[in-house]
Protein backbone atom coordinates (compact mmCIF):
# COMPACT_ATOMS: atom_id res chain seq x y z
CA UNK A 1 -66.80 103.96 -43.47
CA UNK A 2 -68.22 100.35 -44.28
CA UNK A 3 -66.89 97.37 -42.78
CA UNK A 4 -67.55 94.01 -43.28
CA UNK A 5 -70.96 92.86 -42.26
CA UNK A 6 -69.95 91.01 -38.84
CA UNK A 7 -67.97 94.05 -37.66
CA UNK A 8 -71.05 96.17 -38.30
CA UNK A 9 -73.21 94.10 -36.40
CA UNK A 10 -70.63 94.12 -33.86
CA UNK A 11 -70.64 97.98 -33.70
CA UNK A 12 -74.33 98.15 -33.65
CA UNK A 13 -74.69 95.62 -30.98
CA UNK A 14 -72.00 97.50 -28.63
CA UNK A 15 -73.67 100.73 -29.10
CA UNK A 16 -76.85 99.06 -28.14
CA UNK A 17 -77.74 99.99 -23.85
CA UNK A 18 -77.60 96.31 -22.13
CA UNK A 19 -77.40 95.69 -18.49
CA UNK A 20 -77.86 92.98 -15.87
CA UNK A 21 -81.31 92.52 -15.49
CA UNK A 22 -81.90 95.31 -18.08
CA UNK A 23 -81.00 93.74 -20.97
CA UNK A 24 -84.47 94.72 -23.00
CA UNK A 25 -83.13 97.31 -25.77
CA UNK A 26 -80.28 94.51 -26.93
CA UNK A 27 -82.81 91.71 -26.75
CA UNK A 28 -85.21 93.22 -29.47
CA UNK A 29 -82.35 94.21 -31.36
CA UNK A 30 -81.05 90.47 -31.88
CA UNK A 31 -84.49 89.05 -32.12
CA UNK A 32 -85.17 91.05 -35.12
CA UNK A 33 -81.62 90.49 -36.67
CA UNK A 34 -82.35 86.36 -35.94
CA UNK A 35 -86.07 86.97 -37.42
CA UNK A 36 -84.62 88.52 -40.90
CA UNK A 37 -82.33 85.60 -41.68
CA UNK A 38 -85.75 83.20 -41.37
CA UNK A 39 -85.41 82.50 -37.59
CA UNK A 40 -88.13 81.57 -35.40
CA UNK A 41 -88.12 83.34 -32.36
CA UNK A 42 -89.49 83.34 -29.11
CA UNK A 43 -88.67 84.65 -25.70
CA UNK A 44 -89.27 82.86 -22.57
CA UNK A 45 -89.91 84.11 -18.92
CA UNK A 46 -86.62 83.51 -17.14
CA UNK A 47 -86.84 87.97 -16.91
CA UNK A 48 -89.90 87.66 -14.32
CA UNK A 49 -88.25 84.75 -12.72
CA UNK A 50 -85.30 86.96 -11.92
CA UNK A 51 -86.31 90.59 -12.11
CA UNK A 52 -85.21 91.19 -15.07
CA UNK A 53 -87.06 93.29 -18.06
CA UNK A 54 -85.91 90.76 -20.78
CA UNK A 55 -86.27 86.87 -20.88
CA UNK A 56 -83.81 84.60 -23.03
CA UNK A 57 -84.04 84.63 -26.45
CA UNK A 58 -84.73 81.47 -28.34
CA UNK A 59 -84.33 81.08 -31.99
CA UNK A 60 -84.69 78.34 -34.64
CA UNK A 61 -83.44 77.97 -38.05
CA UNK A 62 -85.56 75.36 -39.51
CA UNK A 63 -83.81 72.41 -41.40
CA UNK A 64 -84.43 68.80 -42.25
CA UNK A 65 -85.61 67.23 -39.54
CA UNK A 66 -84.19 63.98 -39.68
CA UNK A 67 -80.66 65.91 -39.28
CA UNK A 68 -78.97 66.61 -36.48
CA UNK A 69 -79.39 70.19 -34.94
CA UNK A 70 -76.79 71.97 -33.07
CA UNK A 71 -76.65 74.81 -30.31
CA UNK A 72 -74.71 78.16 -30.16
CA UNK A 73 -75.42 80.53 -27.43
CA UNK A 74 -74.34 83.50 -26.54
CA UNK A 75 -75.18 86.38 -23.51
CA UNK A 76 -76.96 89.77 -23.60
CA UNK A 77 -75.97 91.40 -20.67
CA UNK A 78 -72.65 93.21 -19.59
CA UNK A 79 -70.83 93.94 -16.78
CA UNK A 80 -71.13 97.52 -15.14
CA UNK A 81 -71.27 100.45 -17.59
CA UNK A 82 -72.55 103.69 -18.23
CA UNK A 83 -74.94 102.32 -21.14
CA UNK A 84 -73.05 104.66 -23.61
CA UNK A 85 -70.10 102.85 -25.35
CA UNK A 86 -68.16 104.81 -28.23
CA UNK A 87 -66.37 101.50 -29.81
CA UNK A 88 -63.62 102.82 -31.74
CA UNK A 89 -62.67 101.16 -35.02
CA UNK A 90 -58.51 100.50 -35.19
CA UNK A 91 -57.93 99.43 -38.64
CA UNK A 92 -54.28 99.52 -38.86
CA UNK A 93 -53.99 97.51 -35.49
CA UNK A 94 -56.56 94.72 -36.38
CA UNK A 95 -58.64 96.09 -33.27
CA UNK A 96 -61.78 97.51 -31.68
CA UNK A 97 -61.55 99.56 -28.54
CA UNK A 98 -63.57 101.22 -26.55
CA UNK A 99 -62.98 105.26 -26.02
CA UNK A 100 -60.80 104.39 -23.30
CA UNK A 101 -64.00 105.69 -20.56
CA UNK A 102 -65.59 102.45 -20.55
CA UNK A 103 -65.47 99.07 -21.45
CA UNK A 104 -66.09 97.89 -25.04
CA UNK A 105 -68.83 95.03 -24.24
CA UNK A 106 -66.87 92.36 -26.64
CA UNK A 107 -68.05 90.00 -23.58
CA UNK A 108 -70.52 89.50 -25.51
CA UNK A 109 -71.28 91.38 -28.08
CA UNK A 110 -68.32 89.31 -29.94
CA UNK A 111 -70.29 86.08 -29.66
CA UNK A 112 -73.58 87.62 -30.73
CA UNK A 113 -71.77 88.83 -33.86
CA UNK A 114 -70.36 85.56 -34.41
CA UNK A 115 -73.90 83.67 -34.11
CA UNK A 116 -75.23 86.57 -36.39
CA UNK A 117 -72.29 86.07 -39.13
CA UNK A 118 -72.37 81.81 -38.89
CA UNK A 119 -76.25 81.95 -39.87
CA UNK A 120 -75.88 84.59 -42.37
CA UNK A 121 -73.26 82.25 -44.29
CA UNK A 122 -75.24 79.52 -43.75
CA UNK A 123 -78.28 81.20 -45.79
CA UNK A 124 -75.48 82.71 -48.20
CA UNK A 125 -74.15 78.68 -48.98
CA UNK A 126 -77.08 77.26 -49.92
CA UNK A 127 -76.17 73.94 -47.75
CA UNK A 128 -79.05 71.73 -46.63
CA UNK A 129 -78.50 71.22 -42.79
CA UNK A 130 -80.39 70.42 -39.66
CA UNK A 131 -82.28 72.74 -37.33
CA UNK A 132 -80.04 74.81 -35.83
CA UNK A 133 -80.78 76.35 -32.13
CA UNK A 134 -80.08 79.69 -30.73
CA UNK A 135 -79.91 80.80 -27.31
CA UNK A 136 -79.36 84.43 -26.25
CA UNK A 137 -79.53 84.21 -22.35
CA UNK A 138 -79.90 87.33 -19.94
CA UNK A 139 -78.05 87.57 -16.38
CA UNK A 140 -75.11 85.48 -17.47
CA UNK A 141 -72.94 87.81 -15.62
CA UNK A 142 -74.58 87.68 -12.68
CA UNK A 143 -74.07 83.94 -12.12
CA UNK A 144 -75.90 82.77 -15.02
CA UNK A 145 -79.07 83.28 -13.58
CA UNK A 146 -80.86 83.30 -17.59
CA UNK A 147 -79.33 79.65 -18.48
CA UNK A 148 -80.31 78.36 -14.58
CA UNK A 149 -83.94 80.19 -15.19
CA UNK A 150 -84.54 78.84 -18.25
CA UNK A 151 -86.79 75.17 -19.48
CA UNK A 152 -83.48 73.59 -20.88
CA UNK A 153 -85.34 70.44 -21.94
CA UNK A 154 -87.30 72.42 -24.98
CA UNK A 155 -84.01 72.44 -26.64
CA UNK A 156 -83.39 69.48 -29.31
CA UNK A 157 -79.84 69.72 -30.08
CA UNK A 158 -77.25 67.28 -28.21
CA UNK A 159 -74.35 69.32 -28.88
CA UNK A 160 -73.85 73.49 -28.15
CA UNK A 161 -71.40 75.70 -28.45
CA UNK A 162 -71.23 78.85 -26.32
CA UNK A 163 -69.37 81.62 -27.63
CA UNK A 164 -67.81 83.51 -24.37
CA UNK A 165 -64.18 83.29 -23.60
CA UNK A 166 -60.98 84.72 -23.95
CA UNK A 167 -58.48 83.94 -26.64
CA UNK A 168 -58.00 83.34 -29.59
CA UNK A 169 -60.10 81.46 -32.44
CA UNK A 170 -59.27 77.93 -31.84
CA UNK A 171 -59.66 77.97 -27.96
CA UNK A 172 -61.91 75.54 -26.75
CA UNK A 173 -62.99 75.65 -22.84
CA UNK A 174 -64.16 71.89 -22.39
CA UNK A 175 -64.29 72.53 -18.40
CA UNK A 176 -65.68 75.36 -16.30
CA UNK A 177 -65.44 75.06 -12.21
CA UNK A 178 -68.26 75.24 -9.82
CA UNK A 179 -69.14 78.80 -7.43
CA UNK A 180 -70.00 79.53 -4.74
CA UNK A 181 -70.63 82.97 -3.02
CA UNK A 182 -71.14 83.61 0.40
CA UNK A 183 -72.60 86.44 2.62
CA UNK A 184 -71.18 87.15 6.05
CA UNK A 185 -72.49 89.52 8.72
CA UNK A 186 -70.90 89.88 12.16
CA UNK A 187 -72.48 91.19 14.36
CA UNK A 188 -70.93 93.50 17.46
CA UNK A 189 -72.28 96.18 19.52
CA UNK A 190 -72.19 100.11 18.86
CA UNK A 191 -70.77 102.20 21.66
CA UNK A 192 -69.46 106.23 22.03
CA UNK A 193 -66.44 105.67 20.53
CA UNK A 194 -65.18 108.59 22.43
CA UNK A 195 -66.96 108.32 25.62
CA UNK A 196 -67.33 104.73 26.19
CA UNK A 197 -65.36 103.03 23.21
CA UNK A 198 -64.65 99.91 25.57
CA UNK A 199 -68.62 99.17 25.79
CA UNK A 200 -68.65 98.28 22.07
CA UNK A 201 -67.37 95.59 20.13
CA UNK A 202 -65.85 96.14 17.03
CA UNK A 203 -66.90 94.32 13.96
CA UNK A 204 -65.20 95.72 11.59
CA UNK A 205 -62.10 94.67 13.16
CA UNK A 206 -63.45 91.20 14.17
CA UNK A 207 -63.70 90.63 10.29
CA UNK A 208 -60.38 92.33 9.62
CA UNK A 209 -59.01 90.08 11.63
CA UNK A 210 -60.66 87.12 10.24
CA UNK A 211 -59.08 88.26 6.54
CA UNK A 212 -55.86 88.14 7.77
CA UNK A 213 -55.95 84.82 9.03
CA UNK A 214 -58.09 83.32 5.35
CA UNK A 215 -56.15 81.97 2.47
CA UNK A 216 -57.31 83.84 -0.52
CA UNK A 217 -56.73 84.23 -3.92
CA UNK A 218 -55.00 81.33 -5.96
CA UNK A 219 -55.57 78.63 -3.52
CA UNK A 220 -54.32 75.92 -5.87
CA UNK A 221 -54.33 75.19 -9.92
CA UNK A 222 -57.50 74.12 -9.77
CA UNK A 223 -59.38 76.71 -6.82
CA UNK A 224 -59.71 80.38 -6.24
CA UNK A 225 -60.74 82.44 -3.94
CA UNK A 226 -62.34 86.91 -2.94
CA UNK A 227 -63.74 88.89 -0.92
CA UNK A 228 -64.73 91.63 -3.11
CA UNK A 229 -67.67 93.50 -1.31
CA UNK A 230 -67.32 94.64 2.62
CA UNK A 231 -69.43 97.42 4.10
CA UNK A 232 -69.87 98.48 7.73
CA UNK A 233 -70.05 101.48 10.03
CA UNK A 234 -71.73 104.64 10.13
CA UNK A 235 -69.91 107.70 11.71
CA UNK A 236 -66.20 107.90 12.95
CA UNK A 237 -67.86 108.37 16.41
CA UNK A 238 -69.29 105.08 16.59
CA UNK A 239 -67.86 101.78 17.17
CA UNK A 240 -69.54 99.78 14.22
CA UNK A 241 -71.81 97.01 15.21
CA UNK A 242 -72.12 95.33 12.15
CA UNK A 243 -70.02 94.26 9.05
CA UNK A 244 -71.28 92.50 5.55
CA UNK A 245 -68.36 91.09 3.52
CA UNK A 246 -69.32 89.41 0.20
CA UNK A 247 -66.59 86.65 -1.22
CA UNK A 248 -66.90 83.52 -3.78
CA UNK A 249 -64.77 80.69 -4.30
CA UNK A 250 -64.34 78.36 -7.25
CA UNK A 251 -63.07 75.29 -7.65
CA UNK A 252 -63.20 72.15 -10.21
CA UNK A 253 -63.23 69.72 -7.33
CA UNK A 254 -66.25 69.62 -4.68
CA UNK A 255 -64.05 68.02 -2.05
CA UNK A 256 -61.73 70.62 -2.43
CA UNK A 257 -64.19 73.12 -2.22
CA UNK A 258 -66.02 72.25 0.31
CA UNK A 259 -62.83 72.37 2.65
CA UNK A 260 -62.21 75.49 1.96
CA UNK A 261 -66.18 76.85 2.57
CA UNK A 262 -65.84 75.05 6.06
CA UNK A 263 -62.36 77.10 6.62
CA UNK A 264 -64.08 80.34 5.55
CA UNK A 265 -66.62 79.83 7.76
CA UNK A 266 -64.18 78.82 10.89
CA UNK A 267 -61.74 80.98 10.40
CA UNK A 268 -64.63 83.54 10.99
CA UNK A 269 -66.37 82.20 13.99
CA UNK A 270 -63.00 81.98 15.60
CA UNK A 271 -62.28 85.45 15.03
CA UNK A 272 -65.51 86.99 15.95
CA UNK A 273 -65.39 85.08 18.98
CA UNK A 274 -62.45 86.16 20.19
CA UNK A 275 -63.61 89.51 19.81
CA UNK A 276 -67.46 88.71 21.39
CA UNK A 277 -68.95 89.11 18.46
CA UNK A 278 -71.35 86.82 16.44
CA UNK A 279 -71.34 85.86 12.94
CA UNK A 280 -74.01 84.17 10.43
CA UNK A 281 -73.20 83.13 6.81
CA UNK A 282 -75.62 82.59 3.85
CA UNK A 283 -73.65 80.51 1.05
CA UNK A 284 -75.65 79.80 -2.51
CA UNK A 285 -74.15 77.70 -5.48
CA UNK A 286 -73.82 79.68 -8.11
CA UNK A 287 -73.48 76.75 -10.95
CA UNK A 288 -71.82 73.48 -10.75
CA UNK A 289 -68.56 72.25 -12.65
CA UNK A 290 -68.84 70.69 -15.88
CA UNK A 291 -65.55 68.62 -17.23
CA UNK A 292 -66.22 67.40 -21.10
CA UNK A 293 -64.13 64.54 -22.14
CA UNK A 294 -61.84 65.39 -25.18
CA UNK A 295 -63.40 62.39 -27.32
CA UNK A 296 -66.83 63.59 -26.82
CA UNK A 297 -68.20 64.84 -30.39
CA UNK A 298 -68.98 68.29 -29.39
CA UNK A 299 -64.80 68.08 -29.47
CA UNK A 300 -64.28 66.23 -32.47
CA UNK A 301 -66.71 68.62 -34.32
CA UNK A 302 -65.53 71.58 -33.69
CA UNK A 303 -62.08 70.38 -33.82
CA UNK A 304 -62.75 69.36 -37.91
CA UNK A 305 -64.38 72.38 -38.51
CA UNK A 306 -61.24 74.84 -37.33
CA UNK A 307 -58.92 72.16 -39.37
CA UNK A 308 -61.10 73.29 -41.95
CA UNK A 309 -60.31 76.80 -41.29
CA UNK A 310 -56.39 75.92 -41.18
CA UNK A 311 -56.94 76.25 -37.17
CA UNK A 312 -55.50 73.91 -34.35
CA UNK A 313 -57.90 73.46 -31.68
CA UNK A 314 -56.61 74.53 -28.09
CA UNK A 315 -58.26 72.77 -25.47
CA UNK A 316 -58.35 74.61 -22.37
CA UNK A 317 -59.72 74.50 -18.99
CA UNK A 318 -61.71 77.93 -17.94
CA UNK A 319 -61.30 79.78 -14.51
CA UNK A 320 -64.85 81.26 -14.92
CA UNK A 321 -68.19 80.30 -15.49
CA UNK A 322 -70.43 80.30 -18.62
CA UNK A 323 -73.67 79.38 -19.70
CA UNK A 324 -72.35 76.18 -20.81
CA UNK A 325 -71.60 75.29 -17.14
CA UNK A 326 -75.97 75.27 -17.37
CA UNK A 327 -76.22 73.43 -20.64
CA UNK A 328 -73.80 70.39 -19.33
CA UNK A 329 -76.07 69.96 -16.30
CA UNK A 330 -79.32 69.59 -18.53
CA UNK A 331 -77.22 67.02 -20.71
CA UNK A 332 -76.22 68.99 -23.85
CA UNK A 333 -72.65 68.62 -24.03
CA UNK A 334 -71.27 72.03 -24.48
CA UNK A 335 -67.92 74.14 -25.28
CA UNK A 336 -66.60 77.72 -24.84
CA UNK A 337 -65.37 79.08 -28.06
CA UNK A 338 -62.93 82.35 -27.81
CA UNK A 339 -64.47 85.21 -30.69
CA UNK A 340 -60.79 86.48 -30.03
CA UNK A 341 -61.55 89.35 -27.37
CA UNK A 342 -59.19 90.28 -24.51
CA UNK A 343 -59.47 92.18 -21.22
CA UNK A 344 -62.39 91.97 -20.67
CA UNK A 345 -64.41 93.31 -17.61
CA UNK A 346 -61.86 96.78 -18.22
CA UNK A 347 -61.40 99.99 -20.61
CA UNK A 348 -58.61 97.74 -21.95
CA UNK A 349 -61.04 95.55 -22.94
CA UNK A 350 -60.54 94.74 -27.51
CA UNK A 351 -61.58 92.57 -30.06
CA UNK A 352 -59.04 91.39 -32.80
CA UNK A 353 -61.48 92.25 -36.37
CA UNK A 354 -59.77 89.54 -38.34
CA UNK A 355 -60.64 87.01 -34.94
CA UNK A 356 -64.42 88.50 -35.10
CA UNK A 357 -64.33 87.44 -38.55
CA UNK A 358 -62.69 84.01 -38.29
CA UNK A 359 -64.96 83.17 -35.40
CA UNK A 360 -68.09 84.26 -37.70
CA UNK A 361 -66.39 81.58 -40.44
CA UNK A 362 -65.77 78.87 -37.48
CA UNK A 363 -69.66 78.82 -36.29
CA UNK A 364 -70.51 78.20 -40.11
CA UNK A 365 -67.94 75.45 -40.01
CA UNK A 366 -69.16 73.88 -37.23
CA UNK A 367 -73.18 73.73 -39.22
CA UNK A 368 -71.41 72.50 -41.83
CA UNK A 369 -69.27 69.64 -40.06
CA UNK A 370 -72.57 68.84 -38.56
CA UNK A 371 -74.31 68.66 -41.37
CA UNK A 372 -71.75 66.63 -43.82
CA UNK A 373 -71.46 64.13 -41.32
CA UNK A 374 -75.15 63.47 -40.94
């Protein structure tokens, strides 16, 4: 069956192997989609940087220069998956699925599509615009290591739109919080747990106990809080002398952030004291908040441009990050705009066709807002 050009590119893209860090198959892919609709590409060397086998993909669309350019940007990478993904096409329920075995890769595979579609129009209308930019980063995922890895002052454009988050069309994430992850080992001392268990110190439960005693999860509307990642021990018969416990928090205010860090890490030192044990902590920032005021003209823009589209903008704050988080740091005032996928990171994981398609017609908008009102 033949769909509509966006949905096959979609499909294609899905289909295409992409991981963290191994992102290379999906990267030539898009390049030569972005060099047959008269891109200029390059690809710079944020993959050696990070260990990666793919740097972030850079694309221009020439225009008149004394225009004003704009920015969409979208990710290569996906979470874990097998590297085979059988997307299943649902017609009849306005969806795309995965087989149920894996996840579908929407996130973001949806916003590629949609950066794919918007230039294709573009070409298709005939309208005399400025340059428009195009940035495919790698490692988003994995704290947006592509975006932080990459010379952010060779872009022109002032305004950017990253195409990455949940919801509908019409969602617009004008603030992200800042991350932080940390890295805990505590350290005990292995004994005969059967013949001398009272020699050893335990620090598996030293950190157990340490859990227990930390707020986590929803810590307040604005910060969160897991420990996702613990190993330790090695046999039944030994008392485990050492424990690694991976968590993260995020929050959209530093203060509020930084208290909780210090409680993480006293909360711990009190427990594996108690239980003679030591403990050392390794903390790295992630990426830092960005908060974009609602009068700012990346707003207004894309605000017009779904009016245009008989839309209703819905601005939002985010709970995650996104390469946009990057962009605002560097000075390029930047949004998340929903392609209309949902559960993502899961086998529930689906993308709404008529949303793919809308959010294909909303980046064209958004060129064309830009353009008229240059």
């Amino acid at each position: 069956m033949t769909y509509s050009p966006i949905v096959e590119d979609f499909l294609e893209i899905v289909t295409t192997p992409s991981h963290c860090l191994n992102e290379r198959a999906l990267a030539d892919l898009m390049k030569s989609k972005l060099q047959e609709l008269g891109c200029q590409v390059e690809e710079d060397s944020a993959g050696a940087k990070i260990g990666g086998d793919s740097g972030n993909i850079i694309a221009r669309l020439p225009g008149a220069k004394s225009a004003e350019s704009v920015l969409f940007s979208a990710h290569l990478d996906r979470v874990s998956n097998p590297g085979k993904i059988t997307p299943i096409v649902k017609i009849d329920e306005d969806k795309i699925t995965s087989d149920g075995t894996t996840i579908l890769g929407a996130d973001d595979a949806s916003g590629l599509a949609a950066v794919i579609d918007g230039i294709r129009r573009l070409k298709q209308s005939g309208l005399e615009h400025g340059e428009v930019e195009i940035v495919f980063t790698v490692a988003e995922e994995i704290g947006l290591q592509g975006s932080a890895a990459m010379d952010l002052g060779r872009l022109k454009s002032k305004i950017a739109y990253v195409i990455d988050t949940s919801g509908d069309v019409g969602v617009l994430v004008n603030q992200a919080p800042t991350q932080r992850t940390v890295k805990i080992r505590i350290h005990g001392k292995s004994s005969h747990a059967g013949m001398e268990p009272e020699k050893g110190i335990n620090a598996i439960k030293a950190g157990a106990v340490a859990l227990s005693r930390l707020r986590e999860g929803r810590l307040s509307p604005i910060t969160t809080s897991n420990f996702g990642v613990i190993q330790g021990g090695q046999a039944t018969n030994i008392v485990c002398d050492m424990l690694y416990l991976k968590g993260e928090a995020r929050s959209h205010d530093e203060g509020e952030l930084s208290a909780y860090c210090e409680e993480v890490e006293q909360t711990f030192r009190k427990a594996a004291k108690e239980a003679g044990a030591t403990v050392e902590f390794a903390w790295n920032l992630e990426y830092s908040a960005f908060k974009v005021a609602k009068k700012e003209r990346v707003v207004t823009v894309a605000s017009q441009a779904l009016a245009a589209l008989g839309l209703k903008a819905k601005i939002v704050r985010g709970g995650g990050g996104l390469d946009a988080n990057n962009f605002n740091l560097a000075g390029i005032k930047s949004l998340g705009l929903s392609p209309g996928y949902k559960n993502v990171h899961s086998p529930n994981e689906s993308q709404s066709i008529s949303q793919l398609i809308l959010c294909g017609q909303a980046v064209f908008e958004i060129i064309k807002t830009v353009a008229l009102q240059g």
